[in-house]
PDB file of N, CA and C in Angstrom:
ATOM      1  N   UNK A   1       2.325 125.993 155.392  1.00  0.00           N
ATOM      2  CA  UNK A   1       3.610 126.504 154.953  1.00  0.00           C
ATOM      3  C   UNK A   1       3.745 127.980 155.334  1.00  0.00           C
ATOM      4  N   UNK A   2       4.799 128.927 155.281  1.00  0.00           N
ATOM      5  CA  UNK A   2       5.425 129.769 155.528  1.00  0.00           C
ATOM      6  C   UNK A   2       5.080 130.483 154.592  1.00  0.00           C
ATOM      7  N   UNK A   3       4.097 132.050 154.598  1.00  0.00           N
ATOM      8  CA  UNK A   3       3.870 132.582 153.924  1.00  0.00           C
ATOM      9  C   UNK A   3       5.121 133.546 153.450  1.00  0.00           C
ATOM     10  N   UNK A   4       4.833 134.256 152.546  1.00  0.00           N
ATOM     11  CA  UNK A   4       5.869 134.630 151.838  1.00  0.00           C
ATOM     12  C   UNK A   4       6.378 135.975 152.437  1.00  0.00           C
ATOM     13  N   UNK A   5       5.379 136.442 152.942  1.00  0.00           N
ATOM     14  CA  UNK A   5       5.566 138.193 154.012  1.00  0.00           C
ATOM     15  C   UNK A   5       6.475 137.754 154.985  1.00  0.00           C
ATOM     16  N   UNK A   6       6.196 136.367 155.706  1.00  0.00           N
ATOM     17  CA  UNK A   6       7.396 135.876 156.830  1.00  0.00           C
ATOM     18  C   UNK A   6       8.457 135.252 156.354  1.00  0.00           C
ATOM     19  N   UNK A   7       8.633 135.074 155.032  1.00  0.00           N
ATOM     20  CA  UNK A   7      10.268 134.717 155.050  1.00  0.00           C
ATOM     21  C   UNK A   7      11.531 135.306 155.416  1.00  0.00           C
ATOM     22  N   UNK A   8      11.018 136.831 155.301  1.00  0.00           N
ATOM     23  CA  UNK A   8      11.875 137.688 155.986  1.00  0.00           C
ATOM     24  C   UNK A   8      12.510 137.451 157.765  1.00  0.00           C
ATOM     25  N   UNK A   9      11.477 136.406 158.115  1.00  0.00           N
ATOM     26  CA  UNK A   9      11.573 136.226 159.387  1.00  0.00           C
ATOM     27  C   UNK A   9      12.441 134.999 159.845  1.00  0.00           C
ATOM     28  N   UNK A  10      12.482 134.524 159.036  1.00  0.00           N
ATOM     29  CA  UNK A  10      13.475 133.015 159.194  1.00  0.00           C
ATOM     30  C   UNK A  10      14.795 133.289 159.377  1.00  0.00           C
ATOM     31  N   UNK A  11      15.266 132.532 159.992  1.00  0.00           N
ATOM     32  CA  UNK A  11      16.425 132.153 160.149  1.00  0.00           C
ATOM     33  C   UNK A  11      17.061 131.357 158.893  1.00  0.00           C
ATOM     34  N   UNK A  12      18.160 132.277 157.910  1.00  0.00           N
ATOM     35  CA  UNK A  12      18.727 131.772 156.625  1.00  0.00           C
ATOM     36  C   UNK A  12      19.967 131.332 156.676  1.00  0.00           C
ATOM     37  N   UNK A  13      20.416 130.392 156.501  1.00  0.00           N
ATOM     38  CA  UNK A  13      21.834 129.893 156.696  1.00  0.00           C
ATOM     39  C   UNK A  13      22.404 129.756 154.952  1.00  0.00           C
ATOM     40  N   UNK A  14      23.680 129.570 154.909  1.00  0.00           N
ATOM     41  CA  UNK A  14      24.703 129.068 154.061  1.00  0.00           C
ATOM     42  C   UNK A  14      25.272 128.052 154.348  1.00  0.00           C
ATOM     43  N   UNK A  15      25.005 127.362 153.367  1.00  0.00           N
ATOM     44  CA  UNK A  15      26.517 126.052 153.755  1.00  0.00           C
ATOM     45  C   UNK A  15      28.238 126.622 154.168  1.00  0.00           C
ATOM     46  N   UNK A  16      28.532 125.834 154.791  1.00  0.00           N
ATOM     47  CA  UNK A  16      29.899 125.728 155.421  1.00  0.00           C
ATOM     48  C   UNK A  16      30.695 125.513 154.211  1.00  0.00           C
ATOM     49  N   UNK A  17      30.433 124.746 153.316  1.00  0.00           N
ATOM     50  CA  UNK A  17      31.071 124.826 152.009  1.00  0.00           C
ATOM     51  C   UNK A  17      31.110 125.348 151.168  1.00  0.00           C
ATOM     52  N   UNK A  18      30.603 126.584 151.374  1.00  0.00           N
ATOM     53  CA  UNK A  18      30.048 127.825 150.221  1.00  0.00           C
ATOM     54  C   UNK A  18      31.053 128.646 150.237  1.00  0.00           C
ATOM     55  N   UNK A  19      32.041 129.434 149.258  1.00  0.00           N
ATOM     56  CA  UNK A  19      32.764 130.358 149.052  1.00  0.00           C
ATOM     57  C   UNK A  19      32.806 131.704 150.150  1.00  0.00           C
ATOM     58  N   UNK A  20      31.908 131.860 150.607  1.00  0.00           N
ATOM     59  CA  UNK A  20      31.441 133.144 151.305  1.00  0.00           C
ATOM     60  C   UNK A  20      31.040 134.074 150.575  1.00  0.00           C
ATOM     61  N   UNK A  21      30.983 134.025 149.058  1.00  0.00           N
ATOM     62  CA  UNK A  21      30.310 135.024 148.352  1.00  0.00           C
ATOM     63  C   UNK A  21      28.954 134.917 148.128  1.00  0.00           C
ATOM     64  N   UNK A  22      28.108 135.573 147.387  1.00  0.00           N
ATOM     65  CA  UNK A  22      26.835 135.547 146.884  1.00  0.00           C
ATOM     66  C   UNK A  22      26.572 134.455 146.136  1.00  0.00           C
ATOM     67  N   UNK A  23      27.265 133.731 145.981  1.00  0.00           N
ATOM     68  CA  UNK A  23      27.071 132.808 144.957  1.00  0.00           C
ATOM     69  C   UNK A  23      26.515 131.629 145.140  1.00  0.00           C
ATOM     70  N   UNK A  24      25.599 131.146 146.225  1.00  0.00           N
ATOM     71  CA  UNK A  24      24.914 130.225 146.248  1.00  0.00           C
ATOM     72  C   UNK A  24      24.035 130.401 146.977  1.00  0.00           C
ATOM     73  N   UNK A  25      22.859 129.103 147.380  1.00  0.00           N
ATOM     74  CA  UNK A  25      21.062 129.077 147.972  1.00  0.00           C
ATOM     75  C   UNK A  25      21.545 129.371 149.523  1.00  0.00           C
ATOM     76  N   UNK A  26      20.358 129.646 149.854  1.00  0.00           N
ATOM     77  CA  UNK A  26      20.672 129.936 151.877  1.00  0.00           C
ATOM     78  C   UNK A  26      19.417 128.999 151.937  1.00  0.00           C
ATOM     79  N   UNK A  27      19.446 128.454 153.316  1.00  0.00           N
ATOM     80  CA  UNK A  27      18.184 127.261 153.497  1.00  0.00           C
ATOM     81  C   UNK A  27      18.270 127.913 154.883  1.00  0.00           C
ATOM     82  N   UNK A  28      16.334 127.756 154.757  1.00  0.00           N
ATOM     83  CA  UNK A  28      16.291 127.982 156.209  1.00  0.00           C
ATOM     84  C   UNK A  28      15.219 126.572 156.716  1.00  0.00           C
ATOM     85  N   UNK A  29      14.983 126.452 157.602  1.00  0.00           N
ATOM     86  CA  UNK A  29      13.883 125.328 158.727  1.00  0.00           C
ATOM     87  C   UNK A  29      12.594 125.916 159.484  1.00  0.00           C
ATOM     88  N   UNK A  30      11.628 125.374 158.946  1.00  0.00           N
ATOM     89  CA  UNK A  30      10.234 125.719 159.069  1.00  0.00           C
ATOM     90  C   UNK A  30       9.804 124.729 159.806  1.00  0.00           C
ATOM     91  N   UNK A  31       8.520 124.866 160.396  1.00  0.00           N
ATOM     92  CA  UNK A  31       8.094 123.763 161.634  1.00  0.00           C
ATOM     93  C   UNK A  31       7.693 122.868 160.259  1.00  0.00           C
ATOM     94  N   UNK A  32       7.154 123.099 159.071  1.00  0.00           N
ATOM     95  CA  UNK A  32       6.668 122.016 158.190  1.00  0.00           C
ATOM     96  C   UNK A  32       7.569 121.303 157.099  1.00  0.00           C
ATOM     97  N   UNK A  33       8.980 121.999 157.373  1.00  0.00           N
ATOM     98  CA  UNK A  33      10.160 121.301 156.284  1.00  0.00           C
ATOM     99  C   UNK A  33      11.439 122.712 156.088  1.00  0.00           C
ATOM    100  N   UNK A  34      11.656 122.991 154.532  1.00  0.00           N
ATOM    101  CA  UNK A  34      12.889 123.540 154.565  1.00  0.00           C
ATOM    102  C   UNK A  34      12.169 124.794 153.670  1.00  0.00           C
ATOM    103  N   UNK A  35      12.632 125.987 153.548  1.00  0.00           N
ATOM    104  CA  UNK A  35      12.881 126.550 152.573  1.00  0.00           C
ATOM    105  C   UNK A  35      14.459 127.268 152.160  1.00  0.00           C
ATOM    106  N   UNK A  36      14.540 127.402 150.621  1.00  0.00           N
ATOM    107  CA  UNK A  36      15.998 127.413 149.811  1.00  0.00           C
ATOM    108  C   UNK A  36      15.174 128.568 148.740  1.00  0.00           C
ATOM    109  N   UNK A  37      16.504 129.796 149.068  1.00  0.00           N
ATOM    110  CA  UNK A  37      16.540 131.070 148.136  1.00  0.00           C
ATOM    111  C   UNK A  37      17.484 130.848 147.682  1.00  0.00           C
ATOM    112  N   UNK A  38      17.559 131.879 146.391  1.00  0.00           N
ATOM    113  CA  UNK A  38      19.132 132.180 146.052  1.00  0.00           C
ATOM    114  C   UNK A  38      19.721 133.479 147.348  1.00  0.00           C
ATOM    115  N   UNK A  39      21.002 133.331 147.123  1.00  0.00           N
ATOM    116  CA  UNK A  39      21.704 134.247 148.114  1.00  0.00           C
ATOM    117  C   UNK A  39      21.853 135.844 147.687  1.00  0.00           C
ATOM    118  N   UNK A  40      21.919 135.389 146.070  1.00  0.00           N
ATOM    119  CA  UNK A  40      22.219 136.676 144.928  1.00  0.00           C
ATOM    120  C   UNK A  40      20.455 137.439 144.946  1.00  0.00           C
ATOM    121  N   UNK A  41      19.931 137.140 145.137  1.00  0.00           N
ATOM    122  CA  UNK A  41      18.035 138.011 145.498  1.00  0.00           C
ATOM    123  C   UNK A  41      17.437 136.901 146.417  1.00  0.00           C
ATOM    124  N   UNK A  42      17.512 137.086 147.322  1.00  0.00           N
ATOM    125  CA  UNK A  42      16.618 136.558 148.295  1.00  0.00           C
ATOM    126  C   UNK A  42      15.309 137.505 148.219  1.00  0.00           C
ATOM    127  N   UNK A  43      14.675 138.558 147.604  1.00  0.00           N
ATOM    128  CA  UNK A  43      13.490 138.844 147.430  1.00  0.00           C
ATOM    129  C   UNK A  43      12.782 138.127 146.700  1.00  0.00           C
ATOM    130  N   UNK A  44      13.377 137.534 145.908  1.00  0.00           N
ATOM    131  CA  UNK A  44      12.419 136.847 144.748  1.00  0.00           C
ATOM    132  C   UNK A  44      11.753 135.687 145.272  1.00  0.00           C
ATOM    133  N   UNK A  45      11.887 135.541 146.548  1.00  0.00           N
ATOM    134  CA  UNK A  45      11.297 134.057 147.237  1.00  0.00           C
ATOM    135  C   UNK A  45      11.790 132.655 147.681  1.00  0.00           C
ATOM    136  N   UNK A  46      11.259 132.188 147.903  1.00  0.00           N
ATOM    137  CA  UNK A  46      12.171 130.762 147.848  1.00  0.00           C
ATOM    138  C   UNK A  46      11.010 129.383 147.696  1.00  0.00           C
ATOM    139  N   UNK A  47      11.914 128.424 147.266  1.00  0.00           N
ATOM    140  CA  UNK A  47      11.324 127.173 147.253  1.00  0.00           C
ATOM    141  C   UNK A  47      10.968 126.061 148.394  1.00  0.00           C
ATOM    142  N   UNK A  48       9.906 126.273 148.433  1.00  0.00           N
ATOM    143  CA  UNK A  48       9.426 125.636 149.765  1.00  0.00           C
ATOM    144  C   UNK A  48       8.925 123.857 149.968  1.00  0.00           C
ATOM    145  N   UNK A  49       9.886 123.393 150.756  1.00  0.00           N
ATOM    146  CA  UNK A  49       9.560 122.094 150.954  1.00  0.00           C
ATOM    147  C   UNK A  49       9.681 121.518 151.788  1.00  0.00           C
ATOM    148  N   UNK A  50       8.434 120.568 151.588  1.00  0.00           N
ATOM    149  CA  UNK A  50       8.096 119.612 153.153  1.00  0.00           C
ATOM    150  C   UNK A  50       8.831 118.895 153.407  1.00  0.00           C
ATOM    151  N   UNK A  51       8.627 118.677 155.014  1.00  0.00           N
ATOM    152  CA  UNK A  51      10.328 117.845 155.680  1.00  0.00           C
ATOM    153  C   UNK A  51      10.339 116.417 154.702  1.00  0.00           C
ATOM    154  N   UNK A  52       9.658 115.858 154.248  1.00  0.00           N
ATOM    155  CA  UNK A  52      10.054 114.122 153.517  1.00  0.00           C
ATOM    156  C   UNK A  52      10.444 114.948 151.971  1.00  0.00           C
ATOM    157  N   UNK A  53      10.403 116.175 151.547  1.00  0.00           N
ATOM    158  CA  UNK A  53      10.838 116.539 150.234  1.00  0.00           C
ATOM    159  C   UNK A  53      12.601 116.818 150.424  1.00  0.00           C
ATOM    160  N   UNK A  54      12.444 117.815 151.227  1.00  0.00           N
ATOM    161  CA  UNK A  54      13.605 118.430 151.698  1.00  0.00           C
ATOM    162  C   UNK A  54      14.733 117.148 152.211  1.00  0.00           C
ATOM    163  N   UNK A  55      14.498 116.194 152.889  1.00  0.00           N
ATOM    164  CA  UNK A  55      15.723 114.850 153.299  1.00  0.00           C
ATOM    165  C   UNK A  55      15.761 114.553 152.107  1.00  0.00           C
ATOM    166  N   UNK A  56      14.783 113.709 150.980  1.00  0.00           N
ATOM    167  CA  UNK A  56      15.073 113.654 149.813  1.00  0.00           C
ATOM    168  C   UNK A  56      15.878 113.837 148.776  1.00  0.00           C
ATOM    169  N   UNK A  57      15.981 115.262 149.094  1.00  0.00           N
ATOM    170  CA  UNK A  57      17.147 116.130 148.338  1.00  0.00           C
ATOM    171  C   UNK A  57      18.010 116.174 148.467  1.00  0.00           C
ATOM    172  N   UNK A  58      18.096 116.157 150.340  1.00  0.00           N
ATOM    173  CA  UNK A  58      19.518 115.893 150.339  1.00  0.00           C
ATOM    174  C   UNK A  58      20.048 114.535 150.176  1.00  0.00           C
ATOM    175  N   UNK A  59      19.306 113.567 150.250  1.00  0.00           N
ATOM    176  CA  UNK A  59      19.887 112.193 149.943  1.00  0.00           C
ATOM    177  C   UNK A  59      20.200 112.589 148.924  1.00  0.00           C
ATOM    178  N   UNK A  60      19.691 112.677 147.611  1.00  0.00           N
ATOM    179  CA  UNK A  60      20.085 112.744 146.338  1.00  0.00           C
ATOM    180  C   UNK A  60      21.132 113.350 146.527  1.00  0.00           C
ATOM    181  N   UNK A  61      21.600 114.284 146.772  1.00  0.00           N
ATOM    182  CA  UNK A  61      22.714 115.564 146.701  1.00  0.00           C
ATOM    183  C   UNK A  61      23.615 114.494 147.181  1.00  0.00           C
ATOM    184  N   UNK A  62      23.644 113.918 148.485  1.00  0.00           N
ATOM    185  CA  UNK A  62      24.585 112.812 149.344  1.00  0.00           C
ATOM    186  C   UNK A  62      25.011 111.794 148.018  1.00  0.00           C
ATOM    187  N   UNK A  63      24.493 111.295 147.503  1.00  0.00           N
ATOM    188  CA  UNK A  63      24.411 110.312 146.589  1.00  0.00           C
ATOM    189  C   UNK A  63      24.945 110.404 145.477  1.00  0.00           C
ATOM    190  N   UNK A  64      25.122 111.394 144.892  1.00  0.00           N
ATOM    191  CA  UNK A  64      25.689 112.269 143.533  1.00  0.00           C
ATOM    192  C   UNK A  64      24.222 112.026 142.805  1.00  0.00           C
ATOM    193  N   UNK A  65      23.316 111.840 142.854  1.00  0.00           N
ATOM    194  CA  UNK A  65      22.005 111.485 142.000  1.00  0.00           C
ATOM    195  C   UNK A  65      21.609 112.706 141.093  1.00  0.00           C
ATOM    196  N   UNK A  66      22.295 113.882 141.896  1.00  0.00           N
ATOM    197  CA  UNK A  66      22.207 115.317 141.048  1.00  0.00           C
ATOM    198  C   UNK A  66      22.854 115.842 140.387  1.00  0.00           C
ATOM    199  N   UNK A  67      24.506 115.039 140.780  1.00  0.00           N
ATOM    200  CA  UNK A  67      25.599 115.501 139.195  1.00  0.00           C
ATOM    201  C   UNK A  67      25.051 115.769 137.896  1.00  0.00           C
ATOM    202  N   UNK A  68      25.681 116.679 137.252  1.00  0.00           N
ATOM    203  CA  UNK A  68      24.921 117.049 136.130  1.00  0.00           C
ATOM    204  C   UNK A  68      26.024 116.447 135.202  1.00  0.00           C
ATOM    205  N   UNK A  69      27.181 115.516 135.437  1.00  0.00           N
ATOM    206  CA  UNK A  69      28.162 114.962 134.743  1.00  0.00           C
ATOM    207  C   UNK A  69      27.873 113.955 133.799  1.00  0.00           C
TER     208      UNK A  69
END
């Protein structure tokens, strides 16, 4: 995994569906999966996950499996 001194080095994106403000995660792509900061402190790190964690998630997300409704 992607030590934490090189996250600075990644390439961080936003969703296309994001407000354009601070207000949501940036994901970036690692040769071993994804990592996801917040946008509001990206110093504080991010959550790092392997490529079969990271599709996962987004299935769920695809799926509504994560509504909090």
């Amino acid at each position: 995994m992607v030590a934490d001194a090189d996250l600075s080095r990644l390439e961080w994106r936003k969703s296309t569906y994001s407000g354009g403000g601070n207000d949501c995660v940036e994901v970036a792509f690692t040769g071993e999966g994804a990592a996801v900061r917040d946008s509001k402190n990206p110093a504080a790190g991010a959550l790092r996950l392997p490529a079969a964690h990271w599709h996962a998630l987004l299935a769920a997300a695809r799926t509504g499996e994560l509504d909090l409704r």
